[in-house]
Protein backbone atom coordinates (compact mmCIF):
# COMPACT_ATOMS: atom_id res chain seq x y z
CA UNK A 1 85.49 103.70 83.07
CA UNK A 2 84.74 102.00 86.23
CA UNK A 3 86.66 99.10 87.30
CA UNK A 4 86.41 96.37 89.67
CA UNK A 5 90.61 95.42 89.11
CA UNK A 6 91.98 97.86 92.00
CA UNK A 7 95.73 97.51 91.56
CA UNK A 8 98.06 100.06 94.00
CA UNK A 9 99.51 101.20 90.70
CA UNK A 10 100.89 104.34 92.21
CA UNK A 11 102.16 103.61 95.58
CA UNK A 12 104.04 105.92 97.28
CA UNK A 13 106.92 105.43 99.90
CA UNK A 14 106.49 106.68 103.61
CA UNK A 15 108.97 108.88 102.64
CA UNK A 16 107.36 110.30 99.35
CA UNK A 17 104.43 111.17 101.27
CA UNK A 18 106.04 113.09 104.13
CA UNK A 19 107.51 114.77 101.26
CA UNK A 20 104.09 115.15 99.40
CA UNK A 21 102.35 116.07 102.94
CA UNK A 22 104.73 118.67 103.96
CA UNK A 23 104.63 121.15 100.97
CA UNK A 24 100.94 120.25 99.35
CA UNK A 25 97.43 118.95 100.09
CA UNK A 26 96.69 115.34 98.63
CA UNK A 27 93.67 114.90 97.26
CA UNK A 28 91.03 112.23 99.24
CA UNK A 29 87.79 110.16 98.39
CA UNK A 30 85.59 109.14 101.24
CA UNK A 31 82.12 107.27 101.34
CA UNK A 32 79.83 107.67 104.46
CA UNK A 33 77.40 104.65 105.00
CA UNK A 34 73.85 105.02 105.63
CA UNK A 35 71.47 102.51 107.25
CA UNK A 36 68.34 102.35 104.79
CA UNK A 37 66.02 104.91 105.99
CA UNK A 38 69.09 107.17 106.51
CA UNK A 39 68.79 107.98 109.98
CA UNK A 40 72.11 106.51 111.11
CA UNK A 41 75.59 106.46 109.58
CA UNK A 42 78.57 103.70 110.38
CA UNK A 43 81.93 105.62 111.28
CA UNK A 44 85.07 103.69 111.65
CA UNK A 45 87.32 104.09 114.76
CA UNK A 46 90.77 105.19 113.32
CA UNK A 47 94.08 103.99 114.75
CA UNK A 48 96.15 106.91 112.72
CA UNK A 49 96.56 110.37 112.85
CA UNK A 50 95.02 112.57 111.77
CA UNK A 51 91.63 111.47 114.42
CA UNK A 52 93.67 108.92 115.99
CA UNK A 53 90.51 107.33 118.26
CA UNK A 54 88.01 109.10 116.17
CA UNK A 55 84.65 107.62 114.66
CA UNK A 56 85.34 108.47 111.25
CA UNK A 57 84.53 107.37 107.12
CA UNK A 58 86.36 105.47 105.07
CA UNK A 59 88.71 106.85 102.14
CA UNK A 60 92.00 107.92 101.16
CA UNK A 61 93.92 109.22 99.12
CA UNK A 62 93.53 109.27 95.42
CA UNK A 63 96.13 107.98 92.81
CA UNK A 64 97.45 109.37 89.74
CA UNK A 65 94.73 108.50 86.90
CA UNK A 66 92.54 106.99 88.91
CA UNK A 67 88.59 107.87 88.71
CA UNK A 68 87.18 108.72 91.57
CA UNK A 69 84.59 106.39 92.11
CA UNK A 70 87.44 103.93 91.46
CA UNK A 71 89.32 105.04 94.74
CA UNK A 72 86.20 104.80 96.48
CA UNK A 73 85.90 101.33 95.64
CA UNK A 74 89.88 100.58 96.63
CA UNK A 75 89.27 102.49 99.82
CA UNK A 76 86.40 100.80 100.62
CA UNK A 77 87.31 97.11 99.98
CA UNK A 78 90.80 97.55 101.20
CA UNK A 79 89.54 99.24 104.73
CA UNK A 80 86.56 97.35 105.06
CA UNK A 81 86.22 94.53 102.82
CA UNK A 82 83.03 96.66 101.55
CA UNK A 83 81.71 96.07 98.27
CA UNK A 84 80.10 99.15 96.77
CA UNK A 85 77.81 98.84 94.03
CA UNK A 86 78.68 101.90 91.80
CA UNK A 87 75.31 102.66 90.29
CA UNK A 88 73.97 102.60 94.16
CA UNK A 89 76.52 105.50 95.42
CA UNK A 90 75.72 109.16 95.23
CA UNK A 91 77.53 112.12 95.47
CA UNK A 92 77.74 114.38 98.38
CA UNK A 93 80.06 117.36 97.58
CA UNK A 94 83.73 118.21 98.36
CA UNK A 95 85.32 119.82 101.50
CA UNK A 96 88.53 120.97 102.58
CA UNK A 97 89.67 118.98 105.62
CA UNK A 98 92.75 120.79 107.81
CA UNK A 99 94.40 118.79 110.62
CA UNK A 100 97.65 120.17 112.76
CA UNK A 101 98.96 116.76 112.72
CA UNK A 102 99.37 113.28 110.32
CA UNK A 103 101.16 110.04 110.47
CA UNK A 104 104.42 112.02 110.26
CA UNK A 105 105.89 113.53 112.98
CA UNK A 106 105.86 117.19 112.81
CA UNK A 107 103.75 117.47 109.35
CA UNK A 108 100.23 118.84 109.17
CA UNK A 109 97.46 117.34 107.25
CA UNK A 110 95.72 119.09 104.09
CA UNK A 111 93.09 117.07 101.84
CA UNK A 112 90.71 118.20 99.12
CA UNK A 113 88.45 115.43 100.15
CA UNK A 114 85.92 114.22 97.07
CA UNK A 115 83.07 112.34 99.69
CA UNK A 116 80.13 110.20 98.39
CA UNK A 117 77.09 108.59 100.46
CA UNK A 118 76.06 105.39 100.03
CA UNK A 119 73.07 103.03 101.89
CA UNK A 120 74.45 99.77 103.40
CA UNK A 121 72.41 96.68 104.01
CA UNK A 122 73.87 93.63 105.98
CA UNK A 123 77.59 93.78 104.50
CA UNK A 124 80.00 91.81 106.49
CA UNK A 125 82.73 94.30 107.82
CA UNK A 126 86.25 93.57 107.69
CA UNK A 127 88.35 95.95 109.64
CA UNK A 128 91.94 96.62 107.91
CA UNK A 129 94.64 97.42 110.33
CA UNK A 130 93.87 101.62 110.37
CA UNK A 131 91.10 100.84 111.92
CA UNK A 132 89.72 99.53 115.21
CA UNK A 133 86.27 99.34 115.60
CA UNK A 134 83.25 100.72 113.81
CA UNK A 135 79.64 101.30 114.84
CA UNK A 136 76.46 103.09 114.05
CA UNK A 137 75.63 106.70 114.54
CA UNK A 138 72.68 108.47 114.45
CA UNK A 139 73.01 111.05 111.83
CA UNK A 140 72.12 113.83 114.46
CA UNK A 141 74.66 112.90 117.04
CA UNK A 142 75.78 115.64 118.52
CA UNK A 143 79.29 114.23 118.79
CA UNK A 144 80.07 113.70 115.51
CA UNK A 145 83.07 115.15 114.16
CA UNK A 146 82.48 118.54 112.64
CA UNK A 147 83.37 117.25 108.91
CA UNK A 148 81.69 114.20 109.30
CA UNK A 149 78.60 116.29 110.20
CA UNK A 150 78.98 118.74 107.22
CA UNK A 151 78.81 115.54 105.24
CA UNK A 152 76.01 113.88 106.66
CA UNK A 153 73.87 117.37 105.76
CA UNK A 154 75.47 117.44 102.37
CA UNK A 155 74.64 113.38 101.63
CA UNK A 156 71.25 113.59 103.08
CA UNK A 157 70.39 116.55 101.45
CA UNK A 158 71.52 115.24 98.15
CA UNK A 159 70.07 111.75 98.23
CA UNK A 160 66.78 113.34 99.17
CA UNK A 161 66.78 115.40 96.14
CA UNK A 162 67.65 112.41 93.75
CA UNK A 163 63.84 110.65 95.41
C-alpha cells in the first residue's frame, strides 16, 4: 500500500552505512523528471560523492519494508520538496550503478538502483542540502552522465509504449 506518511523508520548511522557500503551494495530508487512533451529532463547538481558536481536524479536508498514507490515519494519530497502523484509515475527499469568512491573515505559505491520516470509541470523546487542547483536537460545531451542516459532511453521508451 502506498502511503503519503514518510517516516525515516529505519535510519541508519554514518557509521552503519560505511559498514553497509563497504561489504554490500544498497539498494536505490530514483525518479527522472520529464518536461511534458518529454524532450528535456531536470537533473539535480549533487554536493556528495558519488558525482560530487554532477547533474544528476533524485533518489536514495531504500529502507527495510518500504515499497518502492514509497521511497520514491520520501526521496523526492525530502530532496526536492516534489510531490509525485503515484498513479502519474511509470516505471523505467533497474540498473546497476558502480562508483570508485562515496561519502566515506576510502569506500566504493554499489547500488541496485530501482528508477522510475515521471512528467513534471510547474512544481516549485526546493533544494535539500545534497544538492545545489538543478536545471533542464535536453534528453539528447550529449553530456549527460552515462546512467542518466541509459535511463532516459529506458523511461522514454517505456512511457511511449504505455500511449
Amino acid at each position: 500500500m502506498i502511503s503519503k506518511n514518510l517516516p525515516m523508520k529505519n535510519y541508519l548511522s554514518p557509521e552503519k552505512y560505511k559498514e553497509i557500503l563497504d561489504i554490500a551494495p544498497v539498494c536505490t530508487v530514483d525518479v527522472l523528471f520529464f518536461n511534458k512533451d518529454r524532450t528535456k529532463t531536470l537533473l539535480f547538481k549533487r554536493q556528495n560523492d558519488p558525482l560530487k558536481g554532477v547533474y544528476f536524479s533524485i533518489g536514495g536508498r531504500l529502507q527495510k519494508n518500504e515499497m518502492f514507490l514509497n521511497c520514491a515519494l520520501r526521496q523526492n519530497l525530502l530532496e526536492a520538496g516534489i510531490d509525485i502523484k503515484i498513479n502519474e509515475i511509470f516505471f523505467g527499469g533497474v540498473q546497476e550503478e558502480i562508483h570508485p568512491n562515496s561519502i566515506f573515505e576510502g569506500v566504493s559505491y554499489h547500488a541496485v538502483d530501482i528508477f522510475y520516470g515521471y512528467v513534471l509541470e510547474d512544481e516549485k523546487i526546493e533544494l535539500d542540502k545534497q544538492h545545489s542547483d538543478y536545471r533542464w536537460f535536453s534528453v539528447n545531451d550529449d553530456t549527460l552522465h552515462p546512467f542518466i542516459k541509459t535511463k532516459i532511453s529506458s523511461l522514454l521508451k517505456t512511457h511511449e509504449e504505455k500511449l
